[in-house]
C-alpha atoms as a PDB file:
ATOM      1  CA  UNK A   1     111.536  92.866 158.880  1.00  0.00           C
ATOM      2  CA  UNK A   2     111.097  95.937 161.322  1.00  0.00           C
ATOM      3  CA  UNK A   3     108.787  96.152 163.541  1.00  0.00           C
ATOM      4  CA  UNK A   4     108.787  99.581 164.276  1.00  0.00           C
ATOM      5  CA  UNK A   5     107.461 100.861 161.324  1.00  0.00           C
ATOM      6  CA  UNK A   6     104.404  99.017 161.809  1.00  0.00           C
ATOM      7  CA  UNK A   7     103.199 101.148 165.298  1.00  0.00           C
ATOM      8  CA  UNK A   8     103.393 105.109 166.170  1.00  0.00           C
ATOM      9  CA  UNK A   9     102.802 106.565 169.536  1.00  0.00           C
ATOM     10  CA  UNK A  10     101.754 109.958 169.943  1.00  0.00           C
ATOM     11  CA  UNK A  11     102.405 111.553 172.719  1.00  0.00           C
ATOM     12  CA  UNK A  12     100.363 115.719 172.797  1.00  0.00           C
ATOM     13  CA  UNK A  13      99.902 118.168 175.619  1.00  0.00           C
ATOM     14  CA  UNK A  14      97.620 120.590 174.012  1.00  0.00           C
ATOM     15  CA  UNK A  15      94.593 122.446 174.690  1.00  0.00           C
ATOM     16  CA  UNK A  16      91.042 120.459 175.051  1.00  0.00           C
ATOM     17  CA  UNK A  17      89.833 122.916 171.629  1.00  0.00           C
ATOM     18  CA  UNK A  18      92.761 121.214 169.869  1.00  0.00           C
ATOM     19  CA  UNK A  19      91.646 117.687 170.183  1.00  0.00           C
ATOM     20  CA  UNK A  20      90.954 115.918 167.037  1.00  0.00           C
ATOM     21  CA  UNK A  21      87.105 115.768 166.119  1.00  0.00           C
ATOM     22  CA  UNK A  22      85.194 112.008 165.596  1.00  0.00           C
ATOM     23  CA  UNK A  23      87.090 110.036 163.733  1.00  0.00           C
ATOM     24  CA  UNK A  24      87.617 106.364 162.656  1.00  0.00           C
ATOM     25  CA  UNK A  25      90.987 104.779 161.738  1.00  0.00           C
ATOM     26  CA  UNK A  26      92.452 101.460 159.672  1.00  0.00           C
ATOM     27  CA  UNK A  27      94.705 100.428 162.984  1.00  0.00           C
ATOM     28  CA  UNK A  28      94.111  99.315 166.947  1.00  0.00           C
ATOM     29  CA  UNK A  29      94.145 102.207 168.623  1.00  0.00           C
ATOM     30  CA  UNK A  30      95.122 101.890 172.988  1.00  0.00           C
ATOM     31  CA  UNK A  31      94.724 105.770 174.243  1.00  0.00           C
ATOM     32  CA  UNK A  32      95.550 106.487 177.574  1.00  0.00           C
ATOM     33  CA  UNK A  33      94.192 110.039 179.077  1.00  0.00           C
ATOM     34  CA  UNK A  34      96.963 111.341 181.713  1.00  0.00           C
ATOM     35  CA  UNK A  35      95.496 114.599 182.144  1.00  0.00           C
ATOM     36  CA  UNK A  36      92.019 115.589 181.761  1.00  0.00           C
ATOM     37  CA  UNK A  37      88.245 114.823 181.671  1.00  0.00           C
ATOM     38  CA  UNK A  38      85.098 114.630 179.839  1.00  0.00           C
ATOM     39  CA  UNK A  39      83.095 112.302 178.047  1.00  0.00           C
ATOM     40  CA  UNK A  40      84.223 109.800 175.342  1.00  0.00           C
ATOM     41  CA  UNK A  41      82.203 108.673 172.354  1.00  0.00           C
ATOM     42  CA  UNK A  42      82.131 105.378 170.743  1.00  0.00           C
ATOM     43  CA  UNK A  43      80.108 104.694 167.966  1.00  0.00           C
ATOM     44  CA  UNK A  44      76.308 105.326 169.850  1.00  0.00           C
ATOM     45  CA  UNK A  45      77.672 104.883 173.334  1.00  0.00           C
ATOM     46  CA  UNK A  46      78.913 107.527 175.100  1.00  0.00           C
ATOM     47  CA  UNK A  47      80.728 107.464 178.905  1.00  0.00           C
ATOM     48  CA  UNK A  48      82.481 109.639 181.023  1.00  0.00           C
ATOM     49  CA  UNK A  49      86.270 110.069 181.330  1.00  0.00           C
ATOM     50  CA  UNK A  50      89.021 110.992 183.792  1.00  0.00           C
ATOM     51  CA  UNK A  51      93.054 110.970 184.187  1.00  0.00           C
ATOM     52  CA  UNK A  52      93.853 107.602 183.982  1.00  0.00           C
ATOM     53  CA  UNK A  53      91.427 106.512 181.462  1.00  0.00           C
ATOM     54  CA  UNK A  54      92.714 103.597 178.770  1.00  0.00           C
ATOM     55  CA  UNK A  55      90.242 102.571 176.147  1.00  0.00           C
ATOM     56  CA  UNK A  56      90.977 100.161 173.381  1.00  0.00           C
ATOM     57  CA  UNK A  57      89.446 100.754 169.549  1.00  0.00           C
ATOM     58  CA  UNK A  58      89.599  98.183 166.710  1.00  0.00           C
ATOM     59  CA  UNK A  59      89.544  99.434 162.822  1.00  0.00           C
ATOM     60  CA  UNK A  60      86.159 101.576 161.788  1.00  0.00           C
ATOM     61  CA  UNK A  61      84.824 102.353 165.124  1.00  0.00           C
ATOM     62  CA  UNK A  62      84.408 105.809 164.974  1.00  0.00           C
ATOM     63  CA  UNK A  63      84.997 107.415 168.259  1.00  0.00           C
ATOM     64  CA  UNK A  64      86.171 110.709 169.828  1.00  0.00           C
ATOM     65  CA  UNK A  65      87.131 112.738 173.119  1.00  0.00           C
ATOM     66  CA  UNK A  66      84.998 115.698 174.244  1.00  0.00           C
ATOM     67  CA  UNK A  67      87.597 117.216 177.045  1.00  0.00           C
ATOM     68  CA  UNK A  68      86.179 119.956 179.567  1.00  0.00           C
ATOM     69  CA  UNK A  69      88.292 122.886 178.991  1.00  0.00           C
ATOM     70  CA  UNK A  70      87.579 123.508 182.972  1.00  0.00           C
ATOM     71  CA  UNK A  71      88.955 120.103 184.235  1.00  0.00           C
ATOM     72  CA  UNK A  72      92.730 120.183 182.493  1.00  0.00           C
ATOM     73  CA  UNK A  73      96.205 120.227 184.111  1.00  0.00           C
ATOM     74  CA  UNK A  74      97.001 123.677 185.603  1.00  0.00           C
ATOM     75  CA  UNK A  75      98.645 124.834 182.514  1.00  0.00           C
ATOM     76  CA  UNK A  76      95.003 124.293 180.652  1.00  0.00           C
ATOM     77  CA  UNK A  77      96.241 121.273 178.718  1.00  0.00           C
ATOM     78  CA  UNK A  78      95.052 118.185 178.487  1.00  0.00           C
ATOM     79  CA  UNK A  79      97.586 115.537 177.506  1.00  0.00           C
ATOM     80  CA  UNK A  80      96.945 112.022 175.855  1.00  0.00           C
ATOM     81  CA  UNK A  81      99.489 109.441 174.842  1.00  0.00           C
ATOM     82  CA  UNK A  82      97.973 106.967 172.057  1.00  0.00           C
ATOM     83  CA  UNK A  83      99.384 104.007 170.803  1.00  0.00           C
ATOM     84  CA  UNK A  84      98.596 102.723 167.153  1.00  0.00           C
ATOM     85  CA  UNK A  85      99.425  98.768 165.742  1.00  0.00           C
ATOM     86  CA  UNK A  86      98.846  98.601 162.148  1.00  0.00           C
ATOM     87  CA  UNK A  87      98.014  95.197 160.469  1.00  0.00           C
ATOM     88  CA  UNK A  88     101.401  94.102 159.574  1.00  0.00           C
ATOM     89  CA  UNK A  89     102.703  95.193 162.735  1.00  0.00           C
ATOM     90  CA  UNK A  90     100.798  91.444 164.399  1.00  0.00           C
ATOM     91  CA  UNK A  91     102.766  89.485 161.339  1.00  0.00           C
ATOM     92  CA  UNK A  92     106.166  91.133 161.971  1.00  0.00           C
ATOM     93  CA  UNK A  93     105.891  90.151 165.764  1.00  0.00           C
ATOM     94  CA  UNK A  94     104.653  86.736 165.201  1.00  0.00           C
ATOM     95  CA  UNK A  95     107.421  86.224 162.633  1.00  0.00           C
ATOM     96  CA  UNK A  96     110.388  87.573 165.133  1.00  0.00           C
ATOM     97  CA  UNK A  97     109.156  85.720 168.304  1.00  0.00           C
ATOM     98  CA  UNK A  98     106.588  82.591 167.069  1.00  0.00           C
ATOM     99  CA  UNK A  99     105.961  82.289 170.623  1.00  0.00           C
ATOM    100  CA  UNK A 100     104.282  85.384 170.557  1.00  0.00           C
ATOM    101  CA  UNK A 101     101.823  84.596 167.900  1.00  0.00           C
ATOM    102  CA  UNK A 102      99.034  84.100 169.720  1.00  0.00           C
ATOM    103  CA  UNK A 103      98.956  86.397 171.349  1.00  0.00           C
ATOM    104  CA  UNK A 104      98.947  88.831 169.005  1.00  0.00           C
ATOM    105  CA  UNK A 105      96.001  87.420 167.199  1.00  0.00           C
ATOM    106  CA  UNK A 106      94.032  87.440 170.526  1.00  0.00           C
ATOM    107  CA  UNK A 107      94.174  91.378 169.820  1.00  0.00           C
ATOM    108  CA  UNK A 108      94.409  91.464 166.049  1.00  0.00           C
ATOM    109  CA  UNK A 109      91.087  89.524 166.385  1.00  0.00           C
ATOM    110  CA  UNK A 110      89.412  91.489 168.357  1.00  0.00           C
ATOM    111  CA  UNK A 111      85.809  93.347 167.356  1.00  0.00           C
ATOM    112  CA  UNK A 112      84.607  95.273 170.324  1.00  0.00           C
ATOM    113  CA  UNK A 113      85.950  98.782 171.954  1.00  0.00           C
ATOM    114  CA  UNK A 114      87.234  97.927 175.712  1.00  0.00           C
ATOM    115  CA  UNK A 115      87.482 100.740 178.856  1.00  0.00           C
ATOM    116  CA  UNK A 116      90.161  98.586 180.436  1.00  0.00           C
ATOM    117  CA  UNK A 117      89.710  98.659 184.270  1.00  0.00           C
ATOM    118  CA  UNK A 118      92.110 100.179 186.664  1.00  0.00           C
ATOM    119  CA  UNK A 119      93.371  96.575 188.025  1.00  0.00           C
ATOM    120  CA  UNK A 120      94.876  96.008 184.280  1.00  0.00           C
ATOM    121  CA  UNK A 121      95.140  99.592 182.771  1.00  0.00           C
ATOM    122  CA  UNK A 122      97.787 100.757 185.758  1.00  0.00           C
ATOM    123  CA  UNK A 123     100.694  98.674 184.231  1.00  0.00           C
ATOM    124  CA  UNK A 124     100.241  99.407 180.477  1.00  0.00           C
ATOM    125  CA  UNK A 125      99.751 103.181 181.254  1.00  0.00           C
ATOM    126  CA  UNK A 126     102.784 102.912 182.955  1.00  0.00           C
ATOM    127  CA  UNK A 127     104.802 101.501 180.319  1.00  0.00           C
ATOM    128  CA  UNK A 128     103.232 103.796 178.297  1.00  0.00           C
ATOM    129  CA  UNK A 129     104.285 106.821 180.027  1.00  0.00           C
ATOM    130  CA  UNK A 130     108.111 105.474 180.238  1.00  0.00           C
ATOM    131  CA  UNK A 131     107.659 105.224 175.990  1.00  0.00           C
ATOM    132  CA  UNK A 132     107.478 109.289 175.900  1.00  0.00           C
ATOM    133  CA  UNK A 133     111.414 109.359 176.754  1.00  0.00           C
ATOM    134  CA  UNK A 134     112.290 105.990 175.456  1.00  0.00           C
ATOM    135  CA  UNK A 135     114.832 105.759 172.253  1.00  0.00           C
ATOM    136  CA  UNK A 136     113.276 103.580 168.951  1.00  0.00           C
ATOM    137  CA  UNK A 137     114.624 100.211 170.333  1.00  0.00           C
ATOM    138  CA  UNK A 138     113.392 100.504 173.508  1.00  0.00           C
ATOM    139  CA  UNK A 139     109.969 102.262 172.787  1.00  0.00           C
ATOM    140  CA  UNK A 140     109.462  99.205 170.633  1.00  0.00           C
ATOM    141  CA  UNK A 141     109.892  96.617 173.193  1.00  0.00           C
ATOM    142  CA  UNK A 142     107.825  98.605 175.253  1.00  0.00           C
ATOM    143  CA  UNK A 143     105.420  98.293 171.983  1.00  0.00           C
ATOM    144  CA  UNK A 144     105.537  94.765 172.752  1.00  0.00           C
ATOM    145  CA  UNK A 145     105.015  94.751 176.255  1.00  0.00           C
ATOM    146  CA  UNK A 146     101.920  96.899 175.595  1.00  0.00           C
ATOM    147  CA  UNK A 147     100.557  93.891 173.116  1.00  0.00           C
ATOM    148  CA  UNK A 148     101.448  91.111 175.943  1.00  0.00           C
ATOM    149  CA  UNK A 149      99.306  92.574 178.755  1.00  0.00           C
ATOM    150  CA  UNK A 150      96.537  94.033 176.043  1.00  0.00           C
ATOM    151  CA  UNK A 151      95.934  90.559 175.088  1.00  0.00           C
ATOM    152  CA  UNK A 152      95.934  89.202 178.520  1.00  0.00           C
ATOM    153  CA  UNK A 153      93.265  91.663 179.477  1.00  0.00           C
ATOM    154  CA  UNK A 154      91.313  91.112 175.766  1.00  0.00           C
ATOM    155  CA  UNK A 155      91.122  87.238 176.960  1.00  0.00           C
ATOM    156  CA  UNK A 156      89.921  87.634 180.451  1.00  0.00           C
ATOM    157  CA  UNK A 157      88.330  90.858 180.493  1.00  0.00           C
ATOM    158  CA  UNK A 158      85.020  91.369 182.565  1.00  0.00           C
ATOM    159  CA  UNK A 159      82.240  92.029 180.268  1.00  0.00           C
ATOM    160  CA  UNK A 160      80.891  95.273 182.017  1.00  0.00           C
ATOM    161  CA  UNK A 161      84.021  96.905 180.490  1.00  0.00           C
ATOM    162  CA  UNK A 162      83.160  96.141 176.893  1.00  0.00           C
ATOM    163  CA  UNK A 163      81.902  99.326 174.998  1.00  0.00           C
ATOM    164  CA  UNK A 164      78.744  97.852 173.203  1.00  0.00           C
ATOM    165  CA  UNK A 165      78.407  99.736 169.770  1.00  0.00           C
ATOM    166  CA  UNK A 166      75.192  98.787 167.669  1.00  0.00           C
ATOM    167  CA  UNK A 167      75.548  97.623 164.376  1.00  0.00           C
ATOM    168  CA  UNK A 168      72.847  99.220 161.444  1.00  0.00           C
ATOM    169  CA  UNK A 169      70.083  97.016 161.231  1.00  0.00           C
ATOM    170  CA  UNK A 170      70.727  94.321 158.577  1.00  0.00           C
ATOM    171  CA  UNK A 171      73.843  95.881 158.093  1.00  0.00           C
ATOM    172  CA  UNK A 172      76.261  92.891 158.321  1.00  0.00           C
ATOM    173  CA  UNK A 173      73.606  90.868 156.202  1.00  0.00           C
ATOM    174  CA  UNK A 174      73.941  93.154 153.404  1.00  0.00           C
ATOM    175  CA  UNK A 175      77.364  93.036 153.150  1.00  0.00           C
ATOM    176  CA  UNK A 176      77.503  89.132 153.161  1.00  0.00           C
ATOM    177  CA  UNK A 177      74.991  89.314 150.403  1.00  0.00           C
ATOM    178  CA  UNK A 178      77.328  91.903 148.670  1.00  0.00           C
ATOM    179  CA  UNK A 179      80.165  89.964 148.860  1.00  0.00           C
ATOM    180  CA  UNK A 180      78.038  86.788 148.146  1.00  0.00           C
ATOM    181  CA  UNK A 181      76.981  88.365 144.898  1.00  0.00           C
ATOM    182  CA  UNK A 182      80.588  89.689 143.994  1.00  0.00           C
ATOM    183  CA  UNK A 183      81.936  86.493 144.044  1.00  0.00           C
ATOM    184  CA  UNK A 184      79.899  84.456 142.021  1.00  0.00           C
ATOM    185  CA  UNK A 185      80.213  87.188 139.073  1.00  0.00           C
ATOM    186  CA  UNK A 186      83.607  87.662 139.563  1.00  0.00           C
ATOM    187  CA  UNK A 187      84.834  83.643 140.568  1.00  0.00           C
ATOM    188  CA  UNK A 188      86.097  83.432 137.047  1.00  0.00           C
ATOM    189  CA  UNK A 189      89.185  85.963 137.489  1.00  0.00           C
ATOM    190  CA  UNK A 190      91.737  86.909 140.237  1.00  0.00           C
ATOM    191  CA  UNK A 191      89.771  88.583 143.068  1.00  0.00           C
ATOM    192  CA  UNK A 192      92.123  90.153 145.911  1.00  0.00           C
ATOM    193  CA  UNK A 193      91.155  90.807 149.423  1.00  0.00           C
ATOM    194  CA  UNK A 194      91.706  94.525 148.999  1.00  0.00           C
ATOM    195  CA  UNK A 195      89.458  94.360 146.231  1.00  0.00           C
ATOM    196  CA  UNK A 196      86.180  92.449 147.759  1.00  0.00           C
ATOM    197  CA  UNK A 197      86.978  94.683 150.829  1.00  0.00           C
ATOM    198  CA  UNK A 198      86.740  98.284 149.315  1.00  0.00           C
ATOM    199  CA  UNK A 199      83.875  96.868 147.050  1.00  0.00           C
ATOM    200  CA  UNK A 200      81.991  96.513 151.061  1.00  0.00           C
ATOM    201  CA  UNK A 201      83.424  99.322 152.045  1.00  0.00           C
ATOM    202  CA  UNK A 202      85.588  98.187 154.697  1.00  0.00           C
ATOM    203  CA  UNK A 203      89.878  98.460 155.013  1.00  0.00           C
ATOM    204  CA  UNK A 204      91.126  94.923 154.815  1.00  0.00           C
ATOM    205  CA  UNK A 205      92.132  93.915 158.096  1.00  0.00           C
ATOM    206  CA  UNK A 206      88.361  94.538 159.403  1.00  0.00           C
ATOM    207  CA  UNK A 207      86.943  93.082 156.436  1.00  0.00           C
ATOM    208  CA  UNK A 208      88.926  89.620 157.081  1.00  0.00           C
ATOM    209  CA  UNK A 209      87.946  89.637 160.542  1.00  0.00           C
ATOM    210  CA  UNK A 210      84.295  90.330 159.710  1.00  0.00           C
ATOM    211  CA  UNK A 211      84.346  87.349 156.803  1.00  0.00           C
ATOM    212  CA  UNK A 212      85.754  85.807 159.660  1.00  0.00           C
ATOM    213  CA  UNK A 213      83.446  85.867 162.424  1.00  0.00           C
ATOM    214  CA  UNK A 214      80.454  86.127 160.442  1.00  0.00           C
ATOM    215  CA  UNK A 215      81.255  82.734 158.044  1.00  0.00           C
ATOM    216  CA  UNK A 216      83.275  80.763 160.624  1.00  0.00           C
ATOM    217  CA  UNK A 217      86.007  80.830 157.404  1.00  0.00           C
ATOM    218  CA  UNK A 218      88.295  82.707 155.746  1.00  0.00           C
ATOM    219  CA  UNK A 219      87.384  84.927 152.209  1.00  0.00           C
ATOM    220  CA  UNK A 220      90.262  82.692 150.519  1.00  0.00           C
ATOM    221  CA  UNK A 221      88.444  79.402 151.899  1.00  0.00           C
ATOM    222  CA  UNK A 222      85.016  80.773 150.526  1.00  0.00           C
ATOM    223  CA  UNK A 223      86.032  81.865 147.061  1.00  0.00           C
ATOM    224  CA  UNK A 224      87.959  78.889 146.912  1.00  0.00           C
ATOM    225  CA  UNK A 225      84.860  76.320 148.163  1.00  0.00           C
ATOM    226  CA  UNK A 226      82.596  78.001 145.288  1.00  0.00           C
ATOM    227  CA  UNK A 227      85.117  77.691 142.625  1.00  0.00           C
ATOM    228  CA  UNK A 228      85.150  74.443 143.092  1.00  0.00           C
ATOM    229  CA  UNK A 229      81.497  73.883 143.031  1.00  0.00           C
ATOM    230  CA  UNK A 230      81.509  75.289 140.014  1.00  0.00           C
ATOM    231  CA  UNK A 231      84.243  73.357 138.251  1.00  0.00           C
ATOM    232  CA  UNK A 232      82.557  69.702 140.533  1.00  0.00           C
ATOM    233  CA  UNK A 233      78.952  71.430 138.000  1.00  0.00           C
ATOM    234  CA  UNK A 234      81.212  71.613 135.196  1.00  0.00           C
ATOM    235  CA  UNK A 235      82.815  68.394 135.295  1.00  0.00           C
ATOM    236  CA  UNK A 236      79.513  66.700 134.932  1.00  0.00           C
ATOM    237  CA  UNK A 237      79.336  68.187 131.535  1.00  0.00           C
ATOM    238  CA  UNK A 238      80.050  66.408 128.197  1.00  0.00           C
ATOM    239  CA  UNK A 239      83.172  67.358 126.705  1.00  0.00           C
ATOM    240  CA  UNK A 240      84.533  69.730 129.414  1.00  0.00           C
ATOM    241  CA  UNK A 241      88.175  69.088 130.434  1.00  0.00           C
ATOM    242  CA  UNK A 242      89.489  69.061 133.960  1.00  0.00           C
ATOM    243  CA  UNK A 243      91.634  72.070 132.692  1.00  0.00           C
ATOM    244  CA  UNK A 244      88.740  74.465 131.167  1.00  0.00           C
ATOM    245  CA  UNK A 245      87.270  73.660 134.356  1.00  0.00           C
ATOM    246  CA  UNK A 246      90.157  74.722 136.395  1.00  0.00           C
ATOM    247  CA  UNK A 247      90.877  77.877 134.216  1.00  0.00           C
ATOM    248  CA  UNK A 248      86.868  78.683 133.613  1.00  0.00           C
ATOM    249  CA  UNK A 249      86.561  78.726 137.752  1.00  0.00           C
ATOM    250  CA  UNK A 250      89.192  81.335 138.202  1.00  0.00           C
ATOM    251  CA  UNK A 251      92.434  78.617 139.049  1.00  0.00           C
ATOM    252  CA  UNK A 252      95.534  80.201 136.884  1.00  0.00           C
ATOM    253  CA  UNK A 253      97.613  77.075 138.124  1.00  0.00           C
ATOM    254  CA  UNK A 254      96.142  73.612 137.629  1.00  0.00           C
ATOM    255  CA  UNK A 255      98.424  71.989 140.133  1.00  0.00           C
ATOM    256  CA  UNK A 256      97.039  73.881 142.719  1.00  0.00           C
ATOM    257  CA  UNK A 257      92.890  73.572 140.954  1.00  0.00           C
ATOM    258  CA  UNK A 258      93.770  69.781 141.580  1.00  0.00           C
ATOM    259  CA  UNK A 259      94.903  70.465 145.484  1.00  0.00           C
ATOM    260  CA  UNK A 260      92.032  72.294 146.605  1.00  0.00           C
ATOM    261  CA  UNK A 261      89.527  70.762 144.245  1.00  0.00           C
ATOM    262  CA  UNK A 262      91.248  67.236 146.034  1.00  0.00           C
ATOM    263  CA  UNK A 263      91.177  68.929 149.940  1.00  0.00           C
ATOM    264  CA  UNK A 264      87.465  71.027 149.213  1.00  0.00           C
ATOM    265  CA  UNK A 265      85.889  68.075 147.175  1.00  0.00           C
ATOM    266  CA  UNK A 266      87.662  65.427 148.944  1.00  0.00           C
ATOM    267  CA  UNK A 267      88.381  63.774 145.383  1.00  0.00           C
ATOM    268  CA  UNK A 268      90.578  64.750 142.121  1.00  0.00           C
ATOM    269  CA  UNK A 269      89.051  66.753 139.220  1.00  0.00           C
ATOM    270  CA  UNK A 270      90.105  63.839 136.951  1.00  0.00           C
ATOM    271  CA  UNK A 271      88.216  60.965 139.046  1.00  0.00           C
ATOM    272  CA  UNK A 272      85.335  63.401 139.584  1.00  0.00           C
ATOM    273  CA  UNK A 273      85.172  63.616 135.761  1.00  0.00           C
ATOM    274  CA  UNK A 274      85.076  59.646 134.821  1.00  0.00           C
ATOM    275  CA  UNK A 275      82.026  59.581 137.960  1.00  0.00           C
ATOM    276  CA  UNK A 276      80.429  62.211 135.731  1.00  0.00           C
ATOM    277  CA  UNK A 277      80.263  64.761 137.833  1.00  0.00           C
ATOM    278  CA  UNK A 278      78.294  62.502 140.359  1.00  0.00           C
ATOM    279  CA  UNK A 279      80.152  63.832 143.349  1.00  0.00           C
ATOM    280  CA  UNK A 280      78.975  67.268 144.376  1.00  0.00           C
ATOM    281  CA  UNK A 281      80.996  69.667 146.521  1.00  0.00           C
ATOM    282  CA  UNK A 282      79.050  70.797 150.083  1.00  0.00           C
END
């Protein structure tokens, strides 16, 4: 399991005409400015930059630099060093050091852009600059470094430096309503994450942290809770089997129908079906 295939860093000196137009991207982006100015744009919110600036983007914010091709180093470059986590690259360091785990979640988790502050963004631009000369194995402890004080900041940080990006009205509604409506045509057959997420039009890693923080559960919890309000209905029926309620609700495996219907239902199919389906699932 290597965890350095799960983060680049990108270190450019080029000129401010060369910087890469708006943009959004699947990973957590940390981009430190070293040289140059101008004036950043995240989602609607846009804010002045300088040398020294470190701003932190989640998945699907779009965002972009606008540098002032008068204000650059005295070579007329600007230069930027950006650090990118993918998903997996939160798993792979809570699997090598447990210890570690929750921290990483703390910025896995995360929903809103940060302009860290100059009493926390010192240190991690520092480490970041020692990364441009730094071999694989180091660059990737630095990698974790990075992640340590990130999440520090992320837990304690000062809400004057969050970067406030509206939502589109009714936006999030619609997409619980889409995913709402997905479901309960599609409970009867495998649905992945990947799937329910591109059918919302989100990557997976933001779609599980919208589901998330918009349900108070996972997707897996919520597919699982309304198949087995289905198969609880279905159970009440005359004739219908614990297992054609199991399969019919989209369980391939009746051992495991019978462990969430048991932990969900707080009751087995089987005794649910001799009360006659009395016992309904909340």
């Amino acid at each position: 399991m290597k965890i350095a295939s799960a983060y680049s860093f990108d270190h450019v000196r080029i000129s401010p005409q060369k910087q890469i137009p708006g943009h959004t991207q699947e990973s957590w982006e940390l981009s430190y400015v070293a040289e140059g100015s101008g004036t950043c744009l995240v989602g609607d919110v846009s804010f002045p930059f300088s040398s020294g600036c470190l701003v932190f983007i989640p998945p699907g914010i779009s965002h972009c630099w606008h540098f002032d091709a008068e204000r650059t180093a005295a070579d007329g470059n600007i230069e930027n060093l950006t650090l990118m986590y993918e998903d997996e690259y939160f798993d792979r360091v809570a699997a090598a050091f447990p210890e570690l785990a929750e921290k990483a979640e703390i910025v896995r988790s995360s929903e809103a852009a940060v302009s860290l502050p100059p009493s926390v963004s010192a240190g991690i631009c520092g480490i970041m600059s020692r990364m441009c000369s730094e071999e694989v194995p180091e660059r990737t402890v630095s990698s974790v470094s990075v992640l340590l004080r990130l999440a520090d900041s992320l837990r304690h940080m000062d809400d004057r430096s969050i970067i406030r990006v509206k939502p589109l009205p009714g936006q999030q509604e619609i997409r619980l309503d889409r995913v709402r409506t997905y479901v309960s045509c599609n409970y009867s057959r495998r649905i992945s994450i990947s799937e329910i997420a591109e059918y919302v039009g989100m990557n997976r890693a933001a779609f599980c942290r919208f589901f998330r923080m918009h349900t108070g559960k996972t997707f897996v919890r919520y597919l699982n809770e309304y198949r087995v309000k289905k198969a609880a209905s279905m159970l009440g029926k005359e004739g219908c089997t614990v297992s054609e309620a199991g399969y019919s609700c989209g369980f391939s495996d009746l051992s495991h129908f019978s462990r969430m219907f048991r932990l969900i239902a707080g009751d087995s199919p089987s005794s649910v079906k001799k009360k006659e389906g009395t016992r309904i699932c909340k």
